[in-house]
Protein backbone atom coordinates (compact mmCIF):
# COMPACT_ATOMS: atom_id res chain seq x y z
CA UNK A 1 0.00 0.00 0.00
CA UNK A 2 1.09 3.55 -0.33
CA UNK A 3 2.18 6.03 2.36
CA UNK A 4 1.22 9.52 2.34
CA UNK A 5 3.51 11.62 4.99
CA UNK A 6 1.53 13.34 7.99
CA UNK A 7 1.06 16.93 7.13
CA UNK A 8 3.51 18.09 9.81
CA UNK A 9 6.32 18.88 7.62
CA UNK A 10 7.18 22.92 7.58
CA UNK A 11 10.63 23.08 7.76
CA UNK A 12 12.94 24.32 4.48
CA UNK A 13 16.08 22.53 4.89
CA UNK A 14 19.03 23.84 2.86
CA UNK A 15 22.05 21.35 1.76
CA UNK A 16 24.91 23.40 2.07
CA UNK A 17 27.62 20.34 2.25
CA UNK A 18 31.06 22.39 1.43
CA UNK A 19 29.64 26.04 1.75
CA UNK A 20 28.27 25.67 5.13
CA UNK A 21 29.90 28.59 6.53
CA UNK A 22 28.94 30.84 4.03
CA UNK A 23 25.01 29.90 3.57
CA UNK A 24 24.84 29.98 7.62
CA UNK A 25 25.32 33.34 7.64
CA UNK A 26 23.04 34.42 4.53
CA UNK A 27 20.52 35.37 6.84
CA UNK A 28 17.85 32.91 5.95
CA UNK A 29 13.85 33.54 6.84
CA UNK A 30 11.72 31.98 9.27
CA UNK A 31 12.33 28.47 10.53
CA UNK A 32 15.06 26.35 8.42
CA UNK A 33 17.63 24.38 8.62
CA UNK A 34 20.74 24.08 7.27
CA UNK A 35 22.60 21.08 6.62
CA UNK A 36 26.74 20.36 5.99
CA UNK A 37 28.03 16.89 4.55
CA UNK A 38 28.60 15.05 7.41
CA UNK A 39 24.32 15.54 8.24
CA UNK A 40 23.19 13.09 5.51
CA UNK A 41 25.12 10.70 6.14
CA UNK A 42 22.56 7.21 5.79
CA UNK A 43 22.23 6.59 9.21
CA UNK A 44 21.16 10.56 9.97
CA UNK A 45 19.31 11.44 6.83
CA UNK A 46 15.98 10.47 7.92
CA UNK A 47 16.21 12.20 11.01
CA UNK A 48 17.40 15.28 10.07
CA UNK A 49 15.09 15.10 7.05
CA UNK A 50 11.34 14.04 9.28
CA UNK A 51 10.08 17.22 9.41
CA UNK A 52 11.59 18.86 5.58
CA UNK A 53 8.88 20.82 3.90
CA UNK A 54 11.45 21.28 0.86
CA UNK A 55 15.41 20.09 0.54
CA UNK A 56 17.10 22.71 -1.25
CA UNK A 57 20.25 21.24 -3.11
CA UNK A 58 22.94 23.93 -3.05
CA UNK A 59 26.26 21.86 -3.53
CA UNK A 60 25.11 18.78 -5.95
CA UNK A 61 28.52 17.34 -6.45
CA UNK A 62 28.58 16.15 -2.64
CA UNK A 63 24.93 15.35 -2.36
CA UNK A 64 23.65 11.28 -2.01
CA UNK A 65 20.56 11.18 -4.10
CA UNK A 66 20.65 7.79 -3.94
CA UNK A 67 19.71 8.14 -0.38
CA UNK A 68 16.34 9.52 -1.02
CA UNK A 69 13.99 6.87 -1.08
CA UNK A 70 11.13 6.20 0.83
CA UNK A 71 9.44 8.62 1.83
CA UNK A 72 12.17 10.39 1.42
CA UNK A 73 11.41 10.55 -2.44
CA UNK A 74 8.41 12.88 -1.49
CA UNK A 75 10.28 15.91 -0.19
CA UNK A 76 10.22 18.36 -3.28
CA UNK A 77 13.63 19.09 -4.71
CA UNK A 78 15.23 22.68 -5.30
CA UNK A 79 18.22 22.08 -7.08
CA UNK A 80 20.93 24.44 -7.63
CA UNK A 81 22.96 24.16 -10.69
CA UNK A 82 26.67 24.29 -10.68
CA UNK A 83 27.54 27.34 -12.62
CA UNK A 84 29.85 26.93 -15.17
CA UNK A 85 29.01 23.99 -17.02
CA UNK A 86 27.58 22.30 -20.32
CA UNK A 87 24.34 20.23 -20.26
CA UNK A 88 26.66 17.01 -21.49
CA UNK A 89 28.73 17.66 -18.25
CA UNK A 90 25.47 17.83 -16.03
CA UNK A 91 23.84 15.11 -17.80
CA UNK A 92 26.50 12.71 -17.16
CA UNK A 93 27.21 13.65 -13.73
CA UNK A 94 23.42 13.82 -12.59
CA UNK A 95 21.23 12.82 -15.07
CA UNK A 96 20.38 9.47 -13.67
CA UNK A 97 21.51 10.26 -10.10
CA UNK A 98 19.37 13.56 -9.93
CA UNK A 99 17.25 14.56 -13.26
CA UNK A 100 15.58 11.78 -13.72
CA UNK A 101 13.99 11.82 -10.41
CA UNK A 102 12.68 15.40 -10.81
CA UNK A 103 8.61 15.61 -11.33
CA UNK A 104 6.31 18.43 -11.37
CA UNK A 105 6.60 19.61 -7.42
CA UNK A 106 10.84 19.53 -8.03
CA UNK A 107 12.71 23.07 -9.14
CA UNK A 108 15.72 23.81 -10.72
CA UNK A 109 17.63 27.28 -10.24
CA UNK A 110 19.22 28.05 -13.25
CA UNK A 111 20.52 31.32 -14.86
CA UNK A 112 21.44 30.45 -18.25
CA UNK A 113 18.19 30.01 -20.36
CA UNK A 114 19.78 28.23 -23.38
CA UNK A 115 20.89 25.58 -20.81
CA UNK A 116 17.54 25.42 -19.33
CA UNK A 117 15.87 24.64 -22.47
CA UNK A 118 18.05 21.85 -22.92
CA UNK A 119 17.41 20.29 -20.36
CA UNK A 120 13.69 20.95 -19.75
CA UNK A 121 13.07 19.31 -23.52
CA UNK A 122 15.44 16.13 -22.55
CA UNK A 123 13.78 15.64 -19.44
CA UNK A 124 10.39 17.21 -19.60
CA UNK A 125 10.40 19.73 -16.93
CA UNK A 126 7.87 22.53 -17.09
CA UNK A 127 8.30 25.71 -17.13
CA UNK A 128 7.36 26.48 -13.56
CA UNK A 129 9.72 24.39 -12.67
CA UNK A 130 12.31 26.69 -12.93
CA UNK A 131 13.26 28.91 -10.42
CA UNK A 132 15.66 32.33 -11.80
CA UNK A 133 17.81 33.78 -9.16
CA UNK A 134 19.51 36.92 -9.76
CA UNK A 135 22.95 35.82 -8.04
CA UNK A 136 23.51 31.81 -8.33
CA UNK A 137 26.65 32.41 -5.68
CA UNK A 138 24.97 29.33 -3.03
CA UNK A 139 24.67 31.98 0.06
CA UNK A 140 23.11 34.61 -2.13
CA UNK A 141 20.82 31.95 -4.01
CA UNK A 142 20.19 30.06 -0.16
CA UNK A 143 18.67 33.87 0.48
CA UNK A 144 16.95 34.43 -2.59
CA UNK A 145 15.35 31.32 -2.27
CA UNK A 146 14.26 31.07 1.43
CA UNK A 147 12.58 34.37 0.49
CA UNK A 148 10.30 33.47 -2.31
CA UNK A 149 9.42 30.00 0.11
CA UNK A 150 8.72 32.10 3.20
CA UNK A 151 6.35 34.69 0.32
CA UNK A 152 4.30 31.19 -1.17
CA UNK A 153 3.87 30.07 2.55
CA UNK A 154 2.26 33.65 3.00
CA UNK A 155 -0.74 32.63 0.65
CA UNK A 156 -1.38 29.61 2.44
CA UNK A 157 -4.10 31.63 4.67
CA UNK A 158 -7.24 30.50 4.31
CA UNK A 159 -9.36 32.73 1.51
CA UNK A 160 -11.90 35.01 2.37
CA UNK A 161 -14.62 34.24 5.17
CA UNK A 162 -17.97 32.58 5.23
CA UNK A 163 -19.57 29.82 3.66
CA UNK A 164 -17.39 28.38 1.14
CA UNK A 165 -18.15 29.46 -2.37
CA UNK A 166 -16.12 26.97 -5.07
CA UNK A 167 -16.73 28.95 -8.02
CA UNK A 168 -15.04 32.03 -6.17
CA UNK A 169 -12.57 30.01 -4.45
CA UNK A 170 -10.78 28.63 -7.05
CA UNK A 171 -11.30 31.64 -9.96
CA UNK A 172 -9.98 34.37 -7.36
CA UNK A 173 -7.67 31.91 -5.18
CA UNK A 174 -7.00 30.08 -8.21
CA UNK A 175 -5.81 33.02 -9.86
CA UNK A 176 -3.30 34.47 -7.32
CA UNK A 177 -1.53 31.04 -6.73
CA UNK A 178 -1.22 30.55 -10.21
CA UNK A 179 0.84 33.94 -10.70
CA UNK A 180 2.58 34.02 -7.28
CA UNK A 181 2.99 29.97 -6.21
CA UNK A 182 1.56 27.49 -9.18
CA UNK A 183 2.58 24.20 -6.82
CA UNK A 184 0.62 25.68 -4.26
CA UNK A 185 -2.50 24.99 -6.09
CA UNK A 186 -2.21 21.44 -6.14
CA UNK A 187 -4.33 18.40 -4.68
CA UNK A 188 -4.90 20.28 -1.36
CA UNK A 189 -4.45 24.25 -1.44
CA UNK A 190 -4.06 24.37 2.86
CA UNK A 191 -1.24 21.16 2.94
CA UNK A 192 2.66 21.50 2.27
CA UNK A 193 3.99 20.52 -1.03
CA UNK A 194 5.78 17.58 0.67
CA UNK A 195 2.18 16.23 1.14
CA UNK A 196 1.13 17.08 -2.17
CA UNK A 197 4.09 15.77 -3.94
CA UNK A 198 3.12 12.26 -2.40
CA UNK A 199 -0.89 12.81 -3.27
CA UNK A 200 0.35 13.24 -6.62
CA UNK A 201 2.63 10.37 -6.84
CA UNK A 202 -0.47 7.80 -5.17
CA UNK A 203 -2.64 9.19 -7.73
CA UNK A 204 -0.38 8.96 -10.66
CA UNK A 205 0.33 5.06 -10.10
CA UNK A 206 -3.11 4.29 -10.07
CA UNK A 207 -3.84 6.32 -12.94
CA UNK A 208 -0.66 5.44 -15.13
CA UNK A 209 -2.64 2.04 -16.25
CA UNK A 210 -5.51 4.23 -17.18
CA UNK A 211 -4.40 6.07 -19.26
CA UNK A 212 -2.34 3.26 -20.93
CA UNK A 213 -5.67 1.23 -21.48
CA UNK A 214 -7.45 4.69 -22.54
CA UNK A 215 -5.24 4.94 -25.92
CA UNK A 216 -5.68 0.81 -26.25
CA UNK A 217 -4.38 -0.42 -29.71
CA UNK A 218 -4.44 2.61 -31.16
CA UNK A 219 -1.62 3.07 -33.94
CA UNK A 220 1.21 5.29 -32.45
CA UNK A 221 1.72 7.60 -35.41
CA UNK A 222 -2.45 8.79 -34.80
CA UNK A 223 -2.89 11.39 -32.24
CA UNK A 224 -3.84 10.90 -28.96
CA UNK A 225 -6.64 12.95 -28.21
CA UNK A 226 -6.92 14.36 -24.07
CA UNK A 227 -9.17 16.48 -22.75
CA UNK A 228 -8.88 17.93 -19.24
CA UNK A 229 -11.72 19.28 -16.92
CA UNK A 230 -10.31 21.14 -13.85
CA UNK A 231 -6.99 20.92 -15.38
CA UNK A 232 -5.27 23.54 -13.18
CA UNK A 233 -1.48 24.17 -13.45
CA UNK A 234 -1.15 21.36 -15.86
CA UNK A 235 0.07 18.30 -14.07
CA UNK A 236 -0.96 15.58 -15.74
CA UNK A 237 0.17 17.04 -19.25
CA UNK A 238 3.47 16.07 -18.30
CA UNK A 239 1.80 11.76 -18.15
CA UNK A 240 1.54 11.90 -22.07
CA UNK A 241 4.12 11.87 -24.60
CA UNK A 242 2.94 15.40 -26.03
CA UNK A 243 5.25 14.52 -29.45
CA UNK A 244 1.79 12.34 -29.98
CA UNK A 245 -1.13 13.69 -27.69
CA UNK A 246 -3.56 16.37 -28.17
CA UNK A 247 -3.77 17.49 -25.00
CA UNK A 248 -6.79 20.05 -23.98
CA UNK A 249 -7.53 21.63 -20.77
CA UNK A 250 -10.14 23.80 -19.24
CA UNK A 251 -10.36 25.27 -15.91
CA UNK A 252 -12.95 28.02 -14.09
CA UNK A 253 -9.39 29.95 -13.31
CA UNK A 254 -8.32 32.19 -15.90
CA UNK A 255 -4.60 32.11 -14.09
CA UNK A 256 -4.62 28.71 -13.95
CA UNK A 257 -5.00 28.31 -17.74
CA UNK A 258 -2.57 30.86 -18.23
CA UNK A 259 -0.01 28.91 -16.20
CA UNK A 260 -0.61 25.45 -17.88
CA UNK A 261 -0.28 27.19 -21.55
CA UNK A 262 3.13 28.47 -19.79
CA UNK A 263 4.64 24.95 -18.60
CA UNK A 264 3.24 23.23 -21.86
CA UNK A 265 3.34 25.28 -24.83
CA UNK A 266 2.96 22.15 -26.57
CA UNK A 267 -1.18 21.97 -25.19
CA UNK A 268 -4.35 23.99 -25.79
């Protein structure tokens, strides 16, 4: 059967392995931690990493992804990129250890846009997944970073007052998150993304053989059509191999629309 965390996670923690000293004193928001080499070793990961909202990567190279699993593998990712290099270089370093693992609650900080687009096609990563820093030096990134969490946990308070109206909950609510924190917006609007992220992955297994039987025998070079109601941000876009779906989506939120043409250009 499959595990869904408790919703008590609400702590960023921020991987710092070699530039410990320098992200400790970046002045970080709120409550966080921040974690050097020798705390992820296997037999402290879990510990240290019970109560992670969000595990911000800032030094990859030292990092053991293959120690994420579990329920480990629902903590979203922020990764970091080294500065500096080519996408063959990344690719071969952390393609299999770290890209592949990335779904639609992970984020990658990246300045150079040609890179990004390189590796968004070759792994299908969404626009929203990306995360643009103005300095990509790991203290000033840790800062920039902790900032924009500690601004999406702001719009976590529950909307408005009264009897709950959907239609007005999800085309005004809808709309802000969609602009200001798209992952927000996902499964359950008032639980942490580590919760979601694992929503999202129980849902996706049992729907993965559903949407195998749905296209059936059909030939591969005829399109695949898909229409979405309540499709959102666009999650489930990303479950089809868009070279050969038509995927459609409607939504009562204008913003959310406008953020799943964003992250899938590809879809109507």
């Amino acid at each position: 059967m499959e595990s869904i965390p408790t919703d008590k996670t609400d702590l960023p923690v921020f991987y710092a392995g070699r530039y410990l000293d320098r992200v400790a004193e970046a002045g970080l928001l709120g409550d966080h931690a921040v974690l050097s080499d020798w705390d992820v070793l296997p037999s402290q990961l879990s510990r240290v990493m019970g109560r992670a909202s969000t595990l911000v990567v800032l030094d990859m190279f030292s990092f053991p992804f293959e120690s994420l699993t579990g329920d480990l593998r629902d903590v979203p990712l922020i990764l970091l990129l080294p500065a500096q290099l080519d996408v063959k270089f990344l690719t071969t370093v952390f393609g299999r250890a770290a890209f592949e693992r990335l779904g639609f609650f992970d984020r990658v900080v990246v300045g150079n846009t040609a890179l990004w687009e390189e590796l968004r096609h070759r792994y299908g990563w969404t626009e929203g997944q990306r995360v643009e820093v103005e300095d990509d030096r790991p203290e000033r990134a840790a800062a920039e970073i902790s900032a924009a969490l500690e601004a999406e946990s702001a719009l976590l308070a529950p909307f408005g007052e009264g009897e709950y109206e959907a239609d007005r909950y999800w085309t005004e609510r809808g709309d802000a998150l969609a602009g200001d924190a798209p992952h927000r917006a996902i499964c359950s609007v008032h639980h942490g993304l580590r919760f979601n992220k694992a929503i999202h992955r129980v849902q996706a297994a049992a729907l993965r053989p559903q949407f195998v039987a749905a296209r059936g025998t059909q030939a591969e070079e005829v399109p695949f059509d898909v229409l979405e109601v309540g499709v959102g941000v666009g999650r489930w876009a990303a479950s089809f191999d868009l070279a050969k779906t038509r995927f459609s989506g409607v939504d009562i939120s204008e913003g959310m629309v406008e953020a799943a043409r964003a992250n899938f250009p590809e879809c109507r």
